[in-house]
Protein backbone atom coordinates (compact mmCIF):
# COMPACT_ATOMS: atom_id res chain seq x y z
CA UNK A 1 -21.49 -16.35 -3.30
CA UNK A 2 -20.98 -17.63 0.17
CA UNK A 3 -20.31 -21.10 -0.86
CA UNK A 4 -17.66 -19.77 -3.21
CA UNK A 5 -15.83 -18.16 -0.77
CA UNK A 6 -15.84 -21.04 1.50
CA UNK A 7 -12.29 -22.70 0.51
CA UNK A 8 -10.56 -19.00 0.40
CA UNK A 9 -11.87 -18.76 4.41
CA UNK A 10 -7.90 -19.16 6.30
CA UNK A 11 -6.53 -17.04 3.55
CA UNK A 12 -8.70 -14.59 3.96
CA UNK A 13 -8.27 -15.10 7.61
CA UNK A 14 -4.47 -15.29 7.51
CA UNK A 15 -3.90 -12.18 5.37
CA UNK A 16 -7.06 -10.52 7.95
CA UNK A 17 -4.21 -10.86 11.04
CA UNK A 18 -1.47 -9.75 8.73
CA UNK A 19 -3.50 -6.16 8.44
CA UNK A 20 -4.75 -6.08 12.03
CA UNK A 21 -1.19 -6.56 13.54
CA UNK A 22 0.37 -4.08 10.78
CA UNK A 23 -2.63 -1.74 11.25
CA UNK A 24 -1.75 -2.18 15.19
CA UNK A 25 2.25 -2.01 14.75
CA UNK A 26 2.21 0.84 12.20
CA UNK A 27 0.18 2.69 14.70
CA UNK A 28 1.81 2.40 17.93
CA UNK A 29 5.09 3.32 17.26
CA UNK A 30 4.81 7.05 16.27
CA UNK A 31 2.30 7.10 18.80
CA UNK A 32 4.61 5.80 21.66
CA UNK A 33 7.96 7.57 19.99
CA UNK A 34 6.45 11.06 19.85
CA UNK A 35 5.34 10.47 23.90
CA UNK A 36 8.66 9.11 24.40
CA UNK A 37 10.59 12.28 22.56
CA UNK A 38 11.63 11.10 19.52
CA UNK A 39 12.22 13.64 16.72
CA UNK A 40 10.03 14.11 13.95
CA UNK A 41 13.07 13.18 11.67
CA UNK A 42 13.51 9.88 13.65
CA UNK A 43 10.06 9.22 13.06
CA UNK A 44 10.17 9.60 9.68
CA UNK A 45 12.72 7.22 9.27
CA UNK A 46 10.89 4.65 10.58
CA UNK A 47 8.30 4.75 7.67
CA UNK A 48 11.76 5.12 5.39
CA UNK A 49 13.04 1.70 6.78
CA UNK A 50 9.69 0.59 6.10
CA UNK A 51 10.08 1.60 2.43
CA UNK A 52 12.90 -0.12 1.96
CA UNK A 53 12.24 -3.40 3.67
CA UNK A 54 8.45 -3.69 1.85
CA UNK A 55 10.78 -2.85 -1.76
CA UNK A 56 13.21 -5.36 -0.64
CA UNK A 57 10.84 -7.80 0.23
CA UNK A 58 8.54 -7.23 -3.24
CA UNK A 59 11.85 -8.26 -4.96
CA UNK A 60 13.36 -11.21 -2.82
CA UNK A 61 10.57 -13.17 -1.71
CA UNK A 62 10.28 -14.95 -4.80
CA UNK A 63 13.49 -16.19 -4.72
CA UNK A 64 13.03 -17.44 -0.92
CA UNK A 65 9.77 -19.31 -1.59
CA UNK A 66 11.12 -21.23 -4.89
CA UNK A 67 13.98 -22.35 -2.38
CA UNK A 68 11.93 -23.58 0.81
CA UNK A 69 8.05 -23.83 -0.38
CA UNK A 70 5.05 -21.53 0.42
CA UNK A 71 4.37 -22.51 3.50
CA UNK A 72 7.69 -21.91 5.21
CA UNK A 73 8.40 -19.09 4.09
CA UNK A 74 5.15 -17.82 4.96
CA UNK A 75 6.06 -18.99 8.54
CA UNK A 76 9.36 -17.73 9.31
CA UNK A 77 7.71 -14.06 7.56
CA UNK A 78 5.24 -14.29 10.47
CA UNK A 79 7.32 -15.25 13.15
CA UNK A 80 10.31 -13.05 12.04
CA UNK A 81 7.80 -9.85 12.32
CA UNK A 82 6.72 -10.78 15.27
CA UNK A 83 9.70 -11.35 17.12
CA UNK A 84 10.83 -7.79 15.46
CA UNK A 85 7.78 -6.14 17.12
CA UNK A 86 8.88 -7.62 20.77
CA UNK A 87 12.41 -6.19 20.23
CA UNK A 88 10.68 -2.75 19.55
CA UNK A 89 9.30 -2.83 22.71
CA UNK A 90 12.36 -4.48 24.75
CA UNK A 91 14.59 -1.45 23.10
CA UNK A 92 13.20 1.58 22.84
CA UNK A 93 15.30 3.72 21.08
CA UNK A 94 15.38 5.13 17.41
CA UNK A 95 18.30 3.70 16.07
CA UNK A 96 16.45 0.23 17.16
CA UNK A 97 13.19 1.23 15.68
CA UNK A 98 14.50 1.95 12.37
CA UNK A 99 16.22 -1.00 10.98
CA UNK A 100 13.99 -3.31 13.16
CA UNK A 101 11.15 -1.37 10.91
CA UNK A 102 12.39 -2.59 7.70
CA UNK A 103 12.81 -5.80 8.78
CA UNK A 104 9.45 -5.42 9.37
CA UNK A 105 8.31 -4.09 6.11
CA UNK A 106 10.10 -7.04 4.89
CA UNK A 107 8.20 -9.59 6.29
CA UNK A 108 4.77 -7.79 5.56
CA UNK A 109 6.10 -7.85 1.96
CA UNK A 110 7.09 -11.37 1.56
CA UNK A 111 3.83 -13.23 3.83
CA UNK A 112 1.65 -11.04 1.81
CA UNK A 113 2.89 -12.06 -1.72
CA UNK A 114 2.65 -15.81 -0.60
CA UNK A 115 -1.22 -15.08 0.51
CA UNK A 116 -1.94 -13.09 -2.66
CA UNK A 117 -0.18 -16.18 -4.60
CA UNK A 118 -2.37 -18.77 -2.85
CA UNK A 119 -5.80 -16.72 -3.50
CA UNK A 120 -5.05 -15.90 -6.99
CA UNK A 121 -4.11 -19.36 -7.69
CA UNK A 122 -8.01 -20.81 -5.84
CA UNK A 123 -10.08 -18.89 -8.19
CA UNK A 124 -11.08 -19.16 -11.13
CA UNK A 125 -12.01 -16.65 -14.27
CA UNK A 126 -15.56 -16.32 -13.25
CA UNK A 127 -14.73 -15.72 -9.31
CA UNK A 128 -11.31 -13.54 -9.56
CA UNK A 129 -13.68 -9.85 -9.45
CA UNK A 130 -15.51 -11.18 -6.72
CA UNK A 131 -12.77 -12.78 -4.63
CA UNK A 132 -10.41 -9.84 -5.22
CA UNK A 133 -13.33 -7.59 -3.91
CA UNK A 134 -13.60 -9.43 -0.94
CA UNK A 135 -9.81 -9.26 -0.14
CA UNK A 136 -9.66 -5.90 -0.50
CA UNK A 137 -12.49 -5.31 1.86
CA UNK A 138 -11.11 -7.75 4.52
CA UNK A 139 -7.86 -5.88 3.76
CA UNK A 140 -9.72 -2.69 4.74
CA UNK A 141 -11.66 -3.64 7.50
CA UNK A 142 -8.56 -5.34 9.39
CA UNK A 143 -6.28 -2.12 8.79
CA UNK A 144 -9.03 0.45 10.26
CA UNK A 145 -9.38 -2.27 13.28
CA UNK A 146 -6.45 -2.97 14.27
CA UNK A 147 -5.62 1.02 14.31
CA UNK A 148 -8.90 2.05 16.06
CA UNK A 149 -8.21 -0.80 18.60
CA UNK A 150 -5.63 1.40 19.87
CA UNK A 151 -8.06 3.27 21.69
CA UNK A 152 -9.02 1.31 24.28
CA UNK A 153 -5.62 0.71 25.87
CA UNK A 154 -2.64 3.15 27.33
CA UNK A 155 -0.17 3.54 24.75
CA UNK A 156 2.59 3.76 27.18
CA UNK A 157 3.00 0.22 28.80
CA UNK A 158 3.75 -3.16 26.59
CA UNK A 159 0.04 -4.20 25.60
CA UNK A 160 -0.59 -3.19 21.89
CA UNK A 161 3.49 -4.41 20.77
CA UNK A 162 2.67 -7.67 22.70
CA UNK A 163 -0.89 -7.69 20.96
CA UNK A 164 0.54 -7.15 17.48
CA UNK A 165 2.81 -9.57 18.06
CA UNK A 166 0.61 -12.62 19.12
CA UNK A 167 -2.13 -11.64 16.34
CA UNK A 168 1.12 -12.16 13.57
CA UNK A 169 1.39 -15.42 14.88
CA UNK A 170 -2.28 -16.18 14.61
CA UNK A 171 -1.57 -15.31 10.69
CA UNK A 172 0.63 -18.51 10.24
CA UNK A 173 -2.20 -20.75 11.70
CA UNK A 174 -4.46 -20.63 9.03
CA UNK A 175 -2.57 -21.19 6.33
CA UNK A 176 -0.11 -24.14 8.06
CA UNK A 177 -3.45 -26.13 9.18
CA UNK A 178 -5.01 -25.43 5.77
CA UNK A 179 -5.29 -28.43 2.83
CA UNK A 180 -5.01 -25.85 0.30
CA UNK A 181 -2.41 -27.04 -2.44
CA UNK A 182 0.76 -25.12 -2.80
CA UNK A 183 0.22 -22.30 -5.62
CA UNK A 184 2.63 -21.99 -8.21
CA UNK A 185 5.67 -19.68 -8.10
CA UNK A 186 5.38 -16.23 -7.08
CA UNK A 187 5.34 -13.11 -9.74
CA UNK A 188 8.69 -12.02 -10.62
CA UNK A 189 8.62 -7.93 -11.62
CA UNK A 190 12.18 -6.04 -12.11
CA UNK A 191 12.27 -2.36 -11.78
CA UNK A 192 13.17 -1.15 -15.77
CA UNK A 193 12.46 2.30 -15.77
CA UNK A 194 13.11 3.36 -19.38
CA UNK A 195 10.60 0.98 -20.55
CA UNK A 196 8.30 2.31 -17.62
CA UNK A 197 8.92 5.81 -19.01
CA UNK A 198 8.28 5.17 -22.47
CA UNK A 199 5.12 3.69 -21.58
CA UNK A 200 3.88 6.53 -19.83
CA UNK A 201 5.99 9.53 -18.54
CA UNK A 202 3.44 10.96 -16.48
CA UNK A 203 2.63 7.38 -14.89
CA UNK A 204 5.90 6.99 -13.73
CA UNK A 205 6.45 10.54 -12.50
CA UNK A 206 2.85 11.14 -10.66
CA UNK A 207 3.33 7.54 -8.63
CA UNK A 208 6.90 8.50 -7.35
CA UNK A 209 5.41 11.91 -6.19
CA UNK A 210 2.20 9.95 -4.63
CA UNK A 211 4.59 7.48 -2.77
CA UNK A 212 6.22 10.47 -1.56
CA UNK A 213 2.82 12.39 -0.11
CA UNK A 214 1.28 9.17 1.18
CA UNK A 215 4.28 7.73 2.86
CA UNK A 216 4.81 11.06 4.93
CA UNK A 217 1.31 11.20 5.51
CA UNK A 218 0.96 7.63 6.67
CA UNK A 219 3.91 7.68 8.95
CA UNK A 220 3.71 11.22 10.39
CA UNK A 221 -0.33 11.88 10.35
CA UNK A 222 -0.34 10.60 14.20
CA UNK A 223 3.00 12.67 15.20
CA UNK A 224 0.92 15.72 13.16
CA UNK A 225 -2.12 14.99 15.13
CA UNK A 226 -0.39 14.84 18.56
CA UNK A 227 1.18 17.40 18.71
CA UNK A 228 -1.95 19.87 17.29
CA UNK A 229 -3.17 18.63 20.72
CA UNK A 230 -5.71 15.45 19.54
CA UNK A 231 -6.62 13.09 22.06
CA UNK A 232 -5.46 9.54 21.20
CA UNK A 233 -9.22 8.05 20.29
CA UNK A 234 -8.71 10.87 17.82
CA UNK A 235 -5.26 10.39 16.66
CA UNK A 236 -6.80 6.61 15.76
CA UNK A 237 -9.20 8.19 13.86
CA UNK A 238 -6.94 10.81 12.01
CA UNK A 239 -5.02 8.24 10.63
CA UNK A 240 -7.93 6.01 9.82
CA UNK A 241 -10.89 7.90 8.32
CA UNK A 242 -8.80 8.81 5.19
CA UNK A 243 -8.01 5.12 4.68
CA UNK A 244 -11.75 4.56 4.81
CA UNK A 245 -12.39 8.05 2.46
CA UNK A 246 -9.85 6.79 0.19
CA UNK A 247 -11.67 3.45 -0.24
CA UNK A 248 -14.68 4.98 -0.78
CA UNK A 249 -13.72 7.82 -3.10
CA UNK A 250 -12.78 5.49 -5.76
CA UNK A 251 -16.39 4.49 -7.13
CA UNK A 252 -16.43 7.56 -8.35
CA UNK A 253 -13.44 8.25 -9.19
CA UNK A 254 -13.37 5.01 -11.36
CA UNK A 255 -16.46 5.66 -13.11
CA UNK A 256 -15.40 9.71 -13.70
CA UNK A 257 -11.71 8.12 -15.27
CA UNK A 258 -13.44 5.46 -17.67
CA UNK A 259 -15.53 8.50 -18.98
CA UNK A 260 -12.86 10.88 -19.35
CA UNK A 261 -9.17 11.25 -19.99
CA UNK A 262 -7.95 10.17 -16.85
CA UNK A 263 -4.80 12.98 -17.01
CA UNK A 264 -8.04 15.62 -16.49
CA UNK A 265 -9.06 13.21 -13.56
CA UNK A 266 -5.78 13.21 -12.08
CA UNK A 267 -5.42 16.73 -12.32
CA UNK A 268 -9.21 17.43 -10.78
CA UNK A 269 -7.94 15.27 -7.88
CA UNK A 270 -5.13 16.99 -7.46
CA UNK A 271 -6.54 20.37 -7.38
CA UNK A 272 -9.16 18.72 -4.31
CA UNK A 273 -5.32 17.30 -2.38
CA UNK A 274 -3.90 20.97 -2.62
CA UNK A 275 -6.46 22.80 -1.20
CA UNK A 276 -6.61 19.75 1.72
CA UNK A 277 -2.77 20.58 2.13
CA UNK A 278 -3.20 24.38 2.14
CA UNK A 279 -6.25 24.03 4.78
CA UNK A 280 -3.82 22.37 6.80
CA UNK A 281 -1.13 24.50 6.27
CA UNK A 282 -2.77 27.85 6.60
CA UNK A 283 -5.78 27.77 8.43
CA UNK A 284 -4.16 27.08 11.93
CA UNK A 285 -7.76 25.21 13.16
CA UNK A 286 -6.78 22.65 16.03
CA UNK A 287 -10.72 21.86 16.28
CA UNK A 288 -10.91 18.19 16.03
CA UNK A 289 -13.99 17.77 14.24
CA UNK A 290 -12.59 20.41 11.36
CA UNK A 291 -9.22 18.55 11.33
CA UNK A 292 -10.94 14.84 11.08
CA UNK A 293 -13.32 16.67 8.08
CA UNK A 294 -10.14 17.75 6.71
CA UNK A 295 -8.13 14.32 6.86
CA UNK A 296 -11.46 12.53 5.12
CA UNK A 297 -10.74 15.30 2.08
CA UNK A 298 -7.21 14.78 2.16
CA UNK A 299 -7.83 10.59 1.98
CA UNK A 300 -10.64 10.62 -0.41
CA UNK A 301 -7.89 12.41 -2.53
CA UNK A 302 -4.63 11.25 -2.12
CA UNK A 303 -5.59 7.12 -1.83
CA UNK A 304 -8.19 7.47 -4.86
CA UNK A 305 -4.94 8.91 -7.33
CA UNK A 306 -2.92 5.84 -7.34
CA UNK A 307 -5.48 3.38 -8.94
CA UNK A 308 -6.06 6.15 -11.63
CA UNK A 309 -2.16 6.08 -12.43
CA UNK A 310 -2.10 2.28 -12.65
CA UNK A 311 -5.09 2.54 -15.01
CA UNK A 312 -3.68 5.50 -17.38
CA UNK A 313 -0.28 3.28 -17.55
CA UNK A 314 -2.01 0.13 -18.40
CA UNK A 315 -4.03 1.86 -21.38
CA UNK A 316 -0.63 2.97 -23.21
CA UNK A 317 0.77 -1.10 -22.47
CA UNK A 318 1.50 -3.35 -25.12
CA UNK A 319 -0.85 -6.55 -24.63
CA UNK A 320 0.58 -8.90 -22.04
CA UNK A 321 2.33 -6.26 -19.78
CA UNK A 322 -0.38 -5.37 -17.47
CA UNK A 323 1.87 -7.34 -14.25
CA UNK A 324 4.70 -5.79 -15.47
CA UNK A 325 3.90 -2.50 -15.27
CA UNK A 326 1.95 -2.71 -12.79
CA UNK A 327 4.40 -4.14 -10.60
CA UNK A 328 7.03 -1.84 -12.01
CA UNK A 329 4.91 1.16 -11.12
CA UNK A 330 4.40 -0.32 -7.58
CA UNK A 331 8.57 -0.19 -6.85
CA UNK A 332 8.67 3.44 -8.42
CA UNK A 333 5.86 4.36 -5.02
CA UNK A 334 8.39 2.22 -3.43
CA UNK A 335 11.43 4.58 -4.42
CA UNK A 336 8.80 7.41 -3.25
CA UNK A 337 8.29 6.26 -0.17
CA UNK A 338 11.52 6.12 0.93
CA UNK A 339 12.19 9.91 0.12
CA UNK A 340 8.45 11.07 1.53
CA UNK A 341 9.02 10.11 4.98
CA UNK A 342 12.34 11.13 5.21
CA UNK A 343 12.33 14.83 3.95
CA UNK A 344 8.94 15.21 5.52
CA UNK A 345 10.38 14.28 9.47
CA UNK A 346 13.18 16.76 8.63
CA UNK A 347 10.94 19.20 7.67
CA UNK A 348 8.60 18.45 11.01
CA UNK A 349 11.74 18.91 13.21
CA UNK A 350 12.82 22.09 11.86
CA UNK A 351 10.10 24.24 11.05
CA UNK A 352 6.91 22.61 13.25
CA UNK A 353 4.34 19.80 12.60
CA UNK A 354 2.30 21.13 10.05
CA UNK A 355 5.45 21.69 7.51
CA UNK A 356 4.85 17.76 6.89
CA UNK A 357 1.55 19.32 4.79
CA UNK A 358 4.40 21.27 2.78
CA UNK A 359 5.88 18.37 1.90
CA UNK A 360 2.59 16.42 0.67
CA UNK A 361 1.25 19.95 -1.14
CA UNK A 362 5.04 20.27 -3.06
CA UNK A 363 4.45 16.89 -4.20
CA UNK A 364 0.80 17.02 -5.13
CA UNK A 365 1.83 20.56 -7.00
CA UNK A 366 4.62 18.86 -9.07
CA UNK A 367 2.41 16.29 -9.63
CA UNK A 368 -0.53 18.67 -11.14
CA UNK A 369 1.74 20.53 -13.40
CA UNK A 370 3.63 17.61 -15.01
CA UNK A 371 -0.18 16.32 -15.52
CA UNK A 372 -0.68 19.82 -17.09
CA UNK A 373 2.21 19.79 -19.23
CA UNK A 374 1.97 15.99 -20.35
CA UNK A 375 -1.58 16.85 -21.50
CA UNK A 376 -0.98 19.68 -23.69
CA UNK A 377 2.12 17.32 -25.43
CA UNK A 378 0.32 14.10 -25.72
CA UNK A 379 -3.05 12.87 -27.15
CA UNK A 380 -5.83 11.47 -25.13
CA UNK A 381 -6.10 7.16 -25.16
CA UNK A 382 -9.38 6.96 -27.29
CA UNK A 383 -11.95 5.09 -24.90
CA UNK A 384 -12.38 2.26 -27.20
CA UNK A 385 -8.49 1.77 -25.74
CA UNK A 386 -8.76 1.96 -22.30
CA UNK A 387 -8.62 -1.02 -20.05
CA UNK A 388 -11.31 -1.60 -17.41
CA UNK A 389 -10.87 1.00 -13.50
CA UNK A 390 -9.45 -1.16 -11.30
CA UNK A 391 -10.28 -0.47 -7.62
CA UNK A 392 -7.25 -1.21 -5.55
CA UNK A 393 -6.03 -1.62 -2.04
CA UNK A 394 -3.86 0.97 -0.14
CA UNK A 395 -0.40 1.16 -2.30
CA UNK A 396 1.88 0.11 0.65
CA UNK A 397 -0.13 -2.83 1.26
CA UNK A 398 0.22 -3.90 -2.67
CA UNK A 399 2.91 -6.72 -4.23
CA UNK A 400 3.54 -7.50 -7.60
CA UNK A 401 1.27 -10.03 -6.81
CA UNK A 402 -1.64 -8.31 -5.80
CA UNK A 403 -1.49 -6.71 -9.47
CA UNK A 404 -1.69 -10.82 -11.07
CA UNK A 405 -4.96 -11.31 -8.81
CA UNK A 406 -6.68 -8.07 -9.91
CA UNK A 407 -6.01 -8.83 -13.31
CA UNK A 408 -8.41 -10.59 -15.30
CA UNK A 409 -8.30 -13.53 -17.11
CA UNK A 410 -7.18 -12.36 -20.59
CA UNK A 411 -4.37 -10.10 -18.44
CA UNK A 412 -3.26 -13.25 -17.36
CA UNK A 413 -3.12 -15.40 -20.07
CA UNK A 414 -1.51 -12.70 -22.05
CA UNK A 415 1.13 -12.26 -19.22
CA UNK A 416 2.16 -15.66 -19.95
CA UNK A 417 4.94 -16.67 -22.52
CA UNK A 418 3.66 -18.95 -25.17
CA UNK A 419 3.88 -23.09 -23.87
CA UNK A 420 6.34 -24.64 -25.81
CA UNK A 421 5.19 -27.24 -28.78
CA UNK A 422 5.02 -31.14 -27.39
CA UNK A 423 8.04 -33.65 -28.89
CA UNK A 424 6.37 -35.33 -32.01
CA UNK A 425 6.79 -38.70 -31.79
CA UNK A 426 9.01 -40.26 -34.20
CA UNK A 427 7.79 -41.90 -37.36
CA UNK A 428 7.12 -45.77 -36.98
């Protein structure tokens, strides 16, 4: 397995930096704007402009890399977010923070797409499982590090923006001193959602609601956690343990959705995200042991439902549409998490810290009645019909292309349109 591996090492390595700085940056800046007084609301917006940027960035990139190559692009992605960390920290200031964030989630976008695009084009059919498993747990590993690293520093001077910074250069090194051969073009996806709706209704409907409870979560869990009074070791860990819950939750989770209709699985998980929300709603406890049991329920909840929803659209999809719609899917979380952070910081500034768990519970209660309704209206996929659970990443760290290198081989060569005949030659 090892010797497999082997050539994929400064990818790996290269998209490894990409997490830890984002994992660092992502971190740090509710962290330092909440001691620094900004509002909730102003906080929110930054995972908004993130939103946006990451969406923009899904959608352009393609363009940019069939115009200057793989490898520059990939290196003016890197140095652009770096330099847009520094000016974070030169100008500290809201109205700085949130454009300078979408640039940001633009560059995060685009590098990863080009790494994704230079794995997936390395392995083979036998290796693509195995290789994608990997990613995703390098993926993992770097996010939870690079927030966790935040507590062994002060938050308040210019350490962690500088360290985020330099560690986004380090991404550009493997790949520009690699020999691996430039992949072919990156995956296109356009947003079409009739089609997306007619393939699924309650695909389409339960992802925007999920990109709208786990991009309020994600930005605002260390503002939350702050200002219940956690230390900052513990505001790392707040934000990290239902990352790692998440991750683990779906082995289960998989094998409980290829056994039954996955609309009953979606609505069991939801059930388990609405009594997290109410807990923290209700219950008042500040106790940071109950709150970081609470946060691993709320993870292994919310991050497990989005790989079910991929999986329930790609079992209604006509053959050769699994990058489609999954990449279609991935810009309707997109749409939701530009509205998730934004009504949830609102919400935080006028009515207290713990309304941003009335945002997340509306959503996951929408969500659980649509599931409700769809599956009294519409037959279950009979099982012979159902693709294959595909564990996946953390939705705001997933491109279009990230759905081509999870796919398997048939996916793929049923994604592609048919080569056309060879020029006979003419009759001698």
């Amino acid at each position: 397995m090892l010797k497999g591996l082997l050539p994929l090492t400064a990818l790996l390595m290269g998209s490894a930096f990409l997490l830890f700085a984002g994992g660092v940056n992502g971190l740090i800046l509710p962290i330092r704007g909440e001691a620094d007084g900004f509002t909730a609301a102003s906080l929110g917006l930054l995972g908004t402009g993130w939103a946006i940027g990451y969406v923009a960035g899904c959608l352009r990139t393609p363009a940019l890399v069939a115009r200057v190559g793989h490898i520059r692009a990939f290196g003016a992605m890197c140095a652009i977010a770096a330099i847009a960390v520094l000016l974070s920290l030169i100008l500290i200031t809201p109205w700085v923070w949130i454009p300078v964030r979408a640039v940001s989630g633009f560059c995060f976008a685009g590098a990863a797409m080009i790494v994704e695009s230079w794995l997936n084009e390395r392995v083979d059919a036998k290796s693509r499982g195995r290789a994608f498993g990997v990613y995703t747990m390098v993926n993992l590993a770097a996010t939870t590090a690079g927030q966790m690293v935040l507590t062994l520093g002060d938050p308040g001077g210019y350490f962690f923006f500088v360290l985020a910074a330099m560690v986004y250069c380090l991404a550009l090194l493997p790949t520009a001193i690699s020999a691996t051969s430039t992949p072919r073009p990156l995956t296109k996806v356009s947003l079409d959602l009739r089609k997306l709706w007619r393939n699924s209704p309650i695909a389409v409907f339960a992802v925007l609601m999920v990109g709208v409870s786990n991009a309020a979560f994600g930005t605002l869990a260390a503002v939350y956690a702050a200002r219940v009074g956690l230390p900052l070791g513990d505001i790392a860990l707040f934000a990290s343990i239902p990352i790692l819950a998440g991750a683990a939750s779906q082995i289960p989770v998989g094998i409980a959705s290829d056994r039954f209709d996955r609309r009953k699985v979606l609505i069991a998980i939801g059930v388990f995200a609405i009594l997290a929300d109410g807990l923290f709603l209700f219950s008042g406890m500040t106790q940071p042991m109950i709150l970081l049991a609470l946060s691993a329920l709320f993870g292994a909840t919310v991050f497990a439902m989005y790989p079910v929803i991929v999986a329930h659209a790609n079992d209604h999809a006509e053959p050769g549409a699994f990058i489609q719609v999954s990449g279609g899917l991935l810009l309707v979380y997109g749409i939701g998490s530009i509205l998730g952070p934004t009504v949830a910081g609102f919400a935080m500034t006028s009515y207290g810290a713990s309304t941003l768990f009335a945002v997340t519970g509306s959503a996951h209660l929408l969500l659980l009645l649509f599931a409700i309704f769809r599956l009294r209206t519409a037959p279950a996929v009979a099982s012979e019909d159902k693709v294959a659970f595909q564990a996946q990443p953390l939705a705001r760290a997933s491109t279009p292309e990230t759905a081509a290198f999870s796919a398997d081989q048939a996916e793929l060569d049923a994604d592609q349109p048919p080569e056309e005949p060879a020029d006979q030659e003419p009759p001698r």
